[in-house]
Protein backbone atom coordinates (compact mmCIF):
# COMPACT_ATOMS: atom_id res chain seq x y z
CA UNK A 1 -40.67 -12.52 -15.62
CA UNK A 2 -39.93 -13.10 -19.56
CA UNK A 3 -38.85 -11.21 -22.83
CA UNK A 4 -39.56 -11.27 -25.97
CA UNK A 5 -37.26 -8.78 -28.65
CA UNK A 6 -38.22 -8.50 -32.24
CA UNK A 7 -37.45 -6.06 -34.79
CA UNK A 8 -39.52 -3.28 -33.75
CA UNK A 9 -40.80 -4.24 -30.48
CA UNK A 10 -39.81 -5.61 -27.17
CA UNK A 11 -42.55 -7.15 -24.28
CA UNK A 12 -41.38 -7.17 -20.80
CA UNK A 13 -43.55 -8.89 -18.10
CA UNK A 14 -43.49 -9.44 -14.31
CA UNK A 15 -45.87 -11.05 -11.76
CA UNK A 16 -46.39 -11.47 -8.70
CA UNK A 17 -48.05 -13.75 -6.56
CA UNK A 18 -50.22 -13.92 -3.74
CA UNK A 19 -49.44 -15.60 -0.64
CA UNK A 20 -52.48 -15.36 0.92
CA UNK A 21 -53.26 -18.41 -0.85
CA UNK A 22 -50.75 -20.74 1.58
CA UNK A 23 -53.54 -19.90 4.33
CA UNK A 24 -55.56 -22.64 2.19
CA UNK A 25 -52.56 -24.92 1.32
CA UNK A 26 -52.30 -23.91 -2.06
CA UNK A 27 -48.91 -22.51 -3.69
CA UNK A 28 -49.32 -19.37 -5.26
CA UNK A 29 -46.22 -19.85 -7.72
CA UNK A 30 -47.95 -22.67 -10.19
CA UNK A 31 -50.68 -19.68 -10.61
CA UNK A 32 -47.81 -17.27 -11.08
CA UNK A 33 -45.81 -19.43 -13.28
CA UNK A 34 -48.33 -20.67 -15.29
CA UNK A 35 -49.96 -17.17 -16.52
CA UNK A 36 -46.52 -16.39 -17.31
CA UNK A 37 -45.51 -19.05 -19.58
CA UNK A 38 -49.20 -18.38 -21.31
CA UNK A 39 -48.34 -14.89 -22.12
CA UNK A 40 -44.88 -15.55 -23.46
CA UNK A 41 -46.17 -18.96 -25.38
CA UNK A 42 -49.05 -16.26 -27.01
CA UNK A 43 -46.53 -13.58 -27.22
CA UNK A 44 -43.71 -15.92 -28.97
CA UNK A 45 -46.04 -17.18 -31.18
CA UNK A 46 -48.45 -14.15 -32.66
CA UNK A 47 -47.55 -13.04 -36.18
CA UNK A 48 -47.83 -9.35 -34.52
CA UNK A 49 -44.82 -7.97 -33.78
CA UNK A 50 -46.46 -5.37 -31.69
CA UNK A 51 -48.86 -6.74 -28.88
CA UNK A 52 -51.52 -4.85 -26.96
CA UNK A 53 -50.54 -5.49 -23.23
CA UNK A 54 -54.08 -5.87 -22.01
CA UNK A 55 -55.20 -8.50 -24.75
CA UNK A 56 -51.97 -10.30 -24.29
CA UNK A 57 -52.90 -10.52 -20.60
CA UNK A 58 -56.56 -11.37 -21.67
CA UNK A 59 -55.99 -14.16 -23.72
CA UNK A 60 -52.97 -15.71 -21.00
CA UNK A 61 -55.52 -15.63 -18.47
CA UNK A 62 -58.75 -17.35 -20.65
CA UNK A 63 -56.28 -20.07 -21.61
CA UNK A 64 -55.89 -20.62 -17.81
CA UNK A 65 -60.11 -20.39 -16.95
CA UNK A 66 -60.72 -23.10 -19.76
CA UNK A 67 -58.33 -25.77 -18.22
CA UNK A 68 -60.09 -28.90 -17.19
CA UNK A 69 -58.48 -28.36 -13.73
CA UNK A 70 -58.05 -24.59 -13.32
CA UNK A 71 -54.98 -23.79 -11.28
CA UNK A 72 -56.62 -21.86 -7.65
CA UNK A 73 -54.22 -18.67 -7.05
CA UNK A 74 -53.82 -15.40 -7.45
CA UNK A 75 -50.81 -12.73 -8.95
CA UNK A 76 -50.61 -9.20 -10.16
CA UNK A 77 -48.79 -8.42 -13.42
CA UNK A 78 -47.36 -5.96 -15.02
CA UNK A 79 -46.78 -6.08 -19.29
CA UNK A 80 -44.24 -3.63 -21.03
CA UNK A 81 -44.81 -3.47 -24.63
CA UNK A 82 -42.01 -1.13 -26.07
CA UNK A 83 -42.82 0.13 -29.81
CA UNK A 84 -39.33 0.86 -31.46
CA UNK A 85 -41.24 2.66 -34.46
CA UNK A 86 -43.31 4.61 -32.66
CA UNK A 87 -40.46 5.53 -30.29
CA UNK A 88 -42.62 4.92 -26.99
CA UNK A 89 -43.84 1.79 -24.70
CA UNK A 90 -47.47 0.97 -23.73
CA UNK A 91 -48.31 -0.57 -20.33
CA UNK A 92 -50.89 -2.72 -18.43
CA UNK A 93 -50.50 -2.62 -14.92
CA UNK A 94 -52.70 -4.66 -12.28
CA UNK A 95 -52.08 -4.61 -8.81
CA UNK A 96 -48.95 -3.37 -6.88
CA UNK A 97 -46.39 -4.53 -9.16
CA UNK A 98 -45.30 -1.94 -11.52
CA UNK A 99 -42.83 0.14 -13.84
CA UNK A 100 -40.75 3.25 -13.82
CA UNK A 101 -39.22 5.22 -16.81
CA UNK A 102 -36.11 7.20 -15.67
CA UNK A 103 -34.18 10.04 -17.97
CA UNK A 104 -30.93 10.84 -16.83
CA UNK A 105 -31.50 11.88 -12.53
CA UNK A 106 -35.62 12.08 -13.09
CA UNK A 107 -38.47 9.84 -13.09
CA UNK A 108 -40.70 11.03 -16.31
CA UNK A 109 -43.31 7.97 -15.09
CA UNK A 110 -44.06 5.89 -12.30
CA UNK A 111 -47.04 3.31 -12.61
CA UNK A 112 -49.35 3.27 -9.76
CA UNK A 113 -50.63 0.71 -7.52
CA UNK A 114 -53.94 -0.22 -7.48
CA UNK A 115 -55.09 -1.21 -4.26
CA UNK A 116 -58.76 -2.10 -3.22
CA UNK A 117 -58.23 -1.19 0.88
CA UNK A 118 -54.39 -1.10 2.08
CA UNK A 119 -52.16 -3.70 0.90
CA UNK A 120 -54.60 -5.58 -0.76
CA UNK A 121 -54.17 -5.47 -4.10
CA UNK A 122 -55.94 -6.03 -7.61
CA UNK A 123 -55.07 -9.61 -9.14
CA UNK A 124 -56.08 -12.41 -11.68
CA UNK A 125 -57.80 -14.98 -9.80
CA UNK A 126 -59.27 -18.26 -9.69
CA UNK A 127 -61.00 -19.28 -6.74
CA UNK A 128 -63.82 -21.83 -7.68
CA UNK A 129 -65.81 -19.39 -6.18
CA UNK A 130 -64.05 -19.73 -3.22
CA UNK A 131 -65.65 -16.74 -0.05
CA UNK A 132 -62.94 -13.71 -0.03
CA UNK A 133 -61.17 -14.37 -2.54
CA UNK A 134 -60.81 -10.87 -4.89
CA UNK A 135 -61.34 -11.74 -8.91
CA UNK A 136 -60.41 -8.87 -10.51
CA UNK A 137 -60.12 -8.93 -15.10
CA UNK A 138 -57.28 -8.20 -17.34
CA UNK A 139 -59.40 -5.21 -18.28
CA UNK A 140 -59.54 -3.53 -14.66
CA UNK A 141 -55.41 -3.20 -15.14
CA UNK A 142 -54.36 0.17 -15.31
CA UNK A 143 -53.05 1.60 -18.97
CA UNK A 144 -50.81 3.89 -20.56
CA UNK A 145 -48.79 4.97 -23.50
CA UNK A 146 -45.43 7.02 -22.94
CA UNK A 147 -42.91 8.20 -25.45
CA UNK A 148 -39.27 6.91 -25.10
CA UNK A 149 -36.02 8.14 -25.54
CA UNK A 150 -32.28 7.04 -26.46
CA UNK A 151 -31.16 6.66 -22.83
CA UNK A 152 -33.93 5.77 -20.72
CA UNK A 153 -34.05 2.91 -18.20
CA UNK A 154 -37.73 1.20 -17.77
CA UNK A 155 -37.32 -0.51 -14.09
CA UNK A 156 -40.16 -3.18 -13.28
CA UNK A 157 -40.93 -4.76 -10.22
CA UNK A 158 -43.09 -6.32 -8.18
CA UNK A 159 -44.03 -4.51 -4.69
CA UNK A 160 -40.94 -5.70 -2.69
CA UNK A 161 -39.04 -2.72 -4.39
CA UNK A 162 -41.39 -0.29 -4.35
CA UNK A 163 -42.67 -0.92 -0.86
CA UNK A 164 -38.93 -0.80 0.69
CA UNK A 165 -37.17 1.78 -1.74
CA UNK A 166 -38.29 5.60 -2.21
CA UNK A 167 -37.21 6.89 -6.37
CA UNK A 168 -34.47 8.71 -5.27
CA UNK A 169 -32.69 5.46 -3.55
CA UNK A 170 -33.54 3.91 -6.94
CA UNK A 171 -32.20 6.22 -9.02
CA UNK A 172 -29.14 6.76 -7.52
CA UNK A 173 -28.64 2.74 -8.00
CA UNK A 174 -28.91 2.87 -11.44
CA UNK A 175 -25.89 5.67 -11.96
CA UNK A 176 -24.06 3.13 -12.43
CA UNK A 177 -25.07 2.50 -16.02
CA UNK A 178 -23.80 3.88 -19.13
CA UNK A 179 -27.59 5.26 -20.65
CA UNK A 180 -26.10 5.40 -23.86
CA UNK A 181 -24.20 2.12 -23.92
CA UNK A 182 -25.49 0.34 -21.40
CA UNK A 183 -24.04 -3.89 -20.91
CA UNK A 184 -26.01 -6.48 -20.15
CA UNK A 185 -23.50 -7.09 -16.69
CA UNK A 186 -23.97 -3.77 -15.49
CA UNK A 187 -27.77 -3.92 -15.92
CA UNK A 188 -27.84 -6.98 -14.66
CA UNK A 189 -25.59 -5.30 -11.52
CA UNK A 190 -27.58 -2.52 -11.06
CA UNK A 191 -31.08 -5.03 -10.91
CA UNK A 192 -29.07 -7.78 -8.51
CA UNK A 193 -28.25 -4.49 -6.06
CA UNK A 194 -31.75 -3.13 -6.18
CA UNK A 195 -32.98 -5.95 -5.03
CA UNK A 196 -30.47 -7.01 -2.31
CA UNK A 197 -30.85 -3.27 -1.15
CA UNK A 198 -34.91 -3.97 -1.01
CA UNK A 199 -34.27 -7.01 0.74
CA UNK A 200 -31.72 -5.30 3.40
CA UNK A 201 -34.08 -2.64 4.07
CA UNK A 202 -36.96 -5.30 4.42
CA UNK A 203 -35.72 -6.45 7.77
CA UNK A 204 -34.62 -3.12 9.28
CA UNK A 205 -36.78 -2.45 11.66
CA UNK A 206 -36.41 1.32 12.15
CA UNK A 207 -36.65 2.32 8.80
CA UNK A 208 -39.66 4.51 7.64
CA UNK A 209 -40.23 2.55 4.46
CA UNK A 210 -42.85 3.79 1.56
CA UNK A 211 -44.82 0.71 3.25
CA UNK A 212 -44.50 2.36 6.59
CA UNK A 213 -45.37 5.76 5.48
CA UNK A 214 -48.71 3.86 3.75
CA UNK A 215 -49.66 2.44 6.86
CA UNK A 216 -49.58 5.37 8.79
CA UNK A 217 -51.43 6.94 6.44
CA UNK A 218 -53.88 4.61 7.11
CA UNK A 219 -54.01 5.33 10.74
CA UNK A 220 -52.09 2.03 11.78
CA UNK A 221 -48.50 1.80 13.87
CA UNK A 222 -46.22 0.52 11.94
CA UNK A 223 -42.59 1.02 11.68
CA UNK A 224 -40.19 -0.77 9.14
CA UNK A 225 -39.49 -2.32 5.69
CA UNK A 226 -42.00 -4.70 4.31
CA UNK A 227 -40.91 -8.66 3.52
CA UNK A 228 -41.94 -9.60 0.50
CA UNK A 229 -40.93 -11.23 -2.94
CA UNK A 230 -38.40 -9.02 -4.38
CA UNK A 231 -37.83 -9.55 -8.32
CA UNK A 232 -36.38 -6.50 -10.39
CA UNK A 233 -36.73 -6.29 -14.46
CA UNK A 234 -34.04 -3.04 -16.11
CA UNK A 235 -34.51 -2.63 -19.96
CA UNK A 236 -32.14 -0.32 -21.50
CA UNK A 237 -33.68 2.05 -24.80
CA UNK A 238 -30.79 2.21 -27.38
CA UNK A 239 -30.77 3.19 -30.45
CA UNK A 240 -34.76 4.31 -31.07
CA UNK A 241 -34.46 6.05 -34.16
CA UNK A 242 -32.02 3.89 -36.31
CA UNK A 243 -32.86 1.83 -39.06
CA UNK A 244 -31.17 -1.55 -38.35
CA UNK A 245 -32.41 -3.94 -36.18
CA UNK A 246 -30.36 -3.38 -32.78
C-alpha cells in the first residue's frame, strides 16, 4: 500500500499479488512491490495535485513493460483518489481487491470484484508470453466517482477481508472510531483488528465465509474461510468543506 496527502487531494493504493506465480518459482511480491513504488514515485512527483486513478495505474505499469528485464508476476490493485474540493473520491479497481465507503452503520458503496471464472481474478501481468497466464490493462479496471462526506470511513483491502468478513462484521469493527475526530491509533486499531479477525476466520473450518457462499454458488463443496494475504487500508474524511489545509 502507499499515501500520498496534498492540499486538496489524497491517493490511497493497495495491491495484491498473485501466488499462482510460485507454481513457476517466481515471487509474486517484486511484481507487487515494484508497481507500487512506480505509482507512488509518479504520484509523488506529478505537478497535479489531483490524479486520475486509471492513468496513474497506466503509466506505473508501462514504466514496468519497458524495463530491460521485465519483472514476470501478476497483482490486482486498487487506487483511491479523494478530491477535497470536489468533496468526493474517484476509484480504479482491478481484480478482487477493493474499497468500501461507510456513513455512520451503512455502506453507501462497495467496489466489486471482477472475476473472469471463480476466484480467478483480473490483474496486471507480465508473462513473456508465458501459456495461461491472464494479461489483463489498467483500462479493463473497474471505475467510479462517489461524493464524500465529513465522517465517512473508506476501508480498502485486498480479498483476504472481503472473502472472510460479510459488511456487517466490518462495520461493527469500525464503531470504534470517533467519525468526526477520528486518531491515527484508533484507525490504525480498528485496521490491525480487521485483519486479525480475517485471519481468525481464515482457518475456521466451519464457518460459511463470503468465499464459501461463492463457491457454492458455483456448484462446488466447500465449507470455510479462505487463506489468503490479508492487508487492510482505513482513511478517515475530516473536515471536507473547510478552507485550511487539514
Amino acid at each position: 500500500t502507499f499515501k500520498k496527502r496534498c492540499k486538496s487531494s489524497g491517493i490511497n493504493a493497495e495491491y495484491g499479488g498473485v501466488g499462482g506465480w510460485r507454481r513457476y518459482d517466481v515471487d509474486p511480491s517484486k511484481f507487487t512491490r515494484s508497481l507500487m513504488n512506480n505509482c507512488e514515485r509518479i504520484a509523488r512527483s506529478t505537478t497535479t495535485d489531483v490524479l486520475n486513478p486509471v492513468g496513474l495505474l497506466q503509466r506505473a505499469y508501462e514504466q514496468m513493460m519497458h524495463l530491460k528485464s521485465p519483472l514476470l508476476g501478476s497483482c490486482t490493485a486498487c487506487i483511491v483518489v479523494m478530491d477535497k474540493e470536489k468533496k468526493e473520491v474517484s476509484a480504479a479497481n482491478l481484480g478482487d481487491s477493493g474499497f468500501m465507503v461507510v456513513r455512520g452503520d451503512v455502506v453507501v458503496y462497495q467496489s466489486q470484484e471482477q472475476q473472469h471464472y471463480f476466484n480467478t481474478p483480473y490483474q496486471l501481468s507480465i508473462s513473456n508470453d508465458r501459456l495461461g497466464v491472464i494479461q489483463d490493462r489498467p483500462s479493463d479496471a473497474d471505475t467510479t466517482t462517489i461524493s464524500i462526506q465529513k465522517g465517512d470511513l473508506i476501508v480498502m483491502a485486498t480479498d483476504g477481508l472481503f472473502d472472510n468478513m460479510f459488511q456487517q462484521q466490518i462495520v461493527e469493527r469500525l464503531k470504534i472510531i470517533d467519525r468526526y475526530a477520528p486518531t491515527y491509533e484508533t484507525l490504525k486499531q480498528a485496521a490491525d483488528k480487521l485483519a486479525a479477525d480475517a485471519r481468525n476466520l481464515a482457518m475456521d473450518e466451519d464457518y460459511m465465509s463470503p468465499f464459501a457462499m461463492k463457491a457454492q454458488h458455483y456448484g462446488l463443496n466447500f465449507r470455510g474461510g479462505k487463506l489468503d494475504d490479508i492487508t487492510v487500508l482505513l482513511a478517515s474524511v475530516v473536515n471536507c468543506w473547510e478552507e485550511e489545509d487539514t
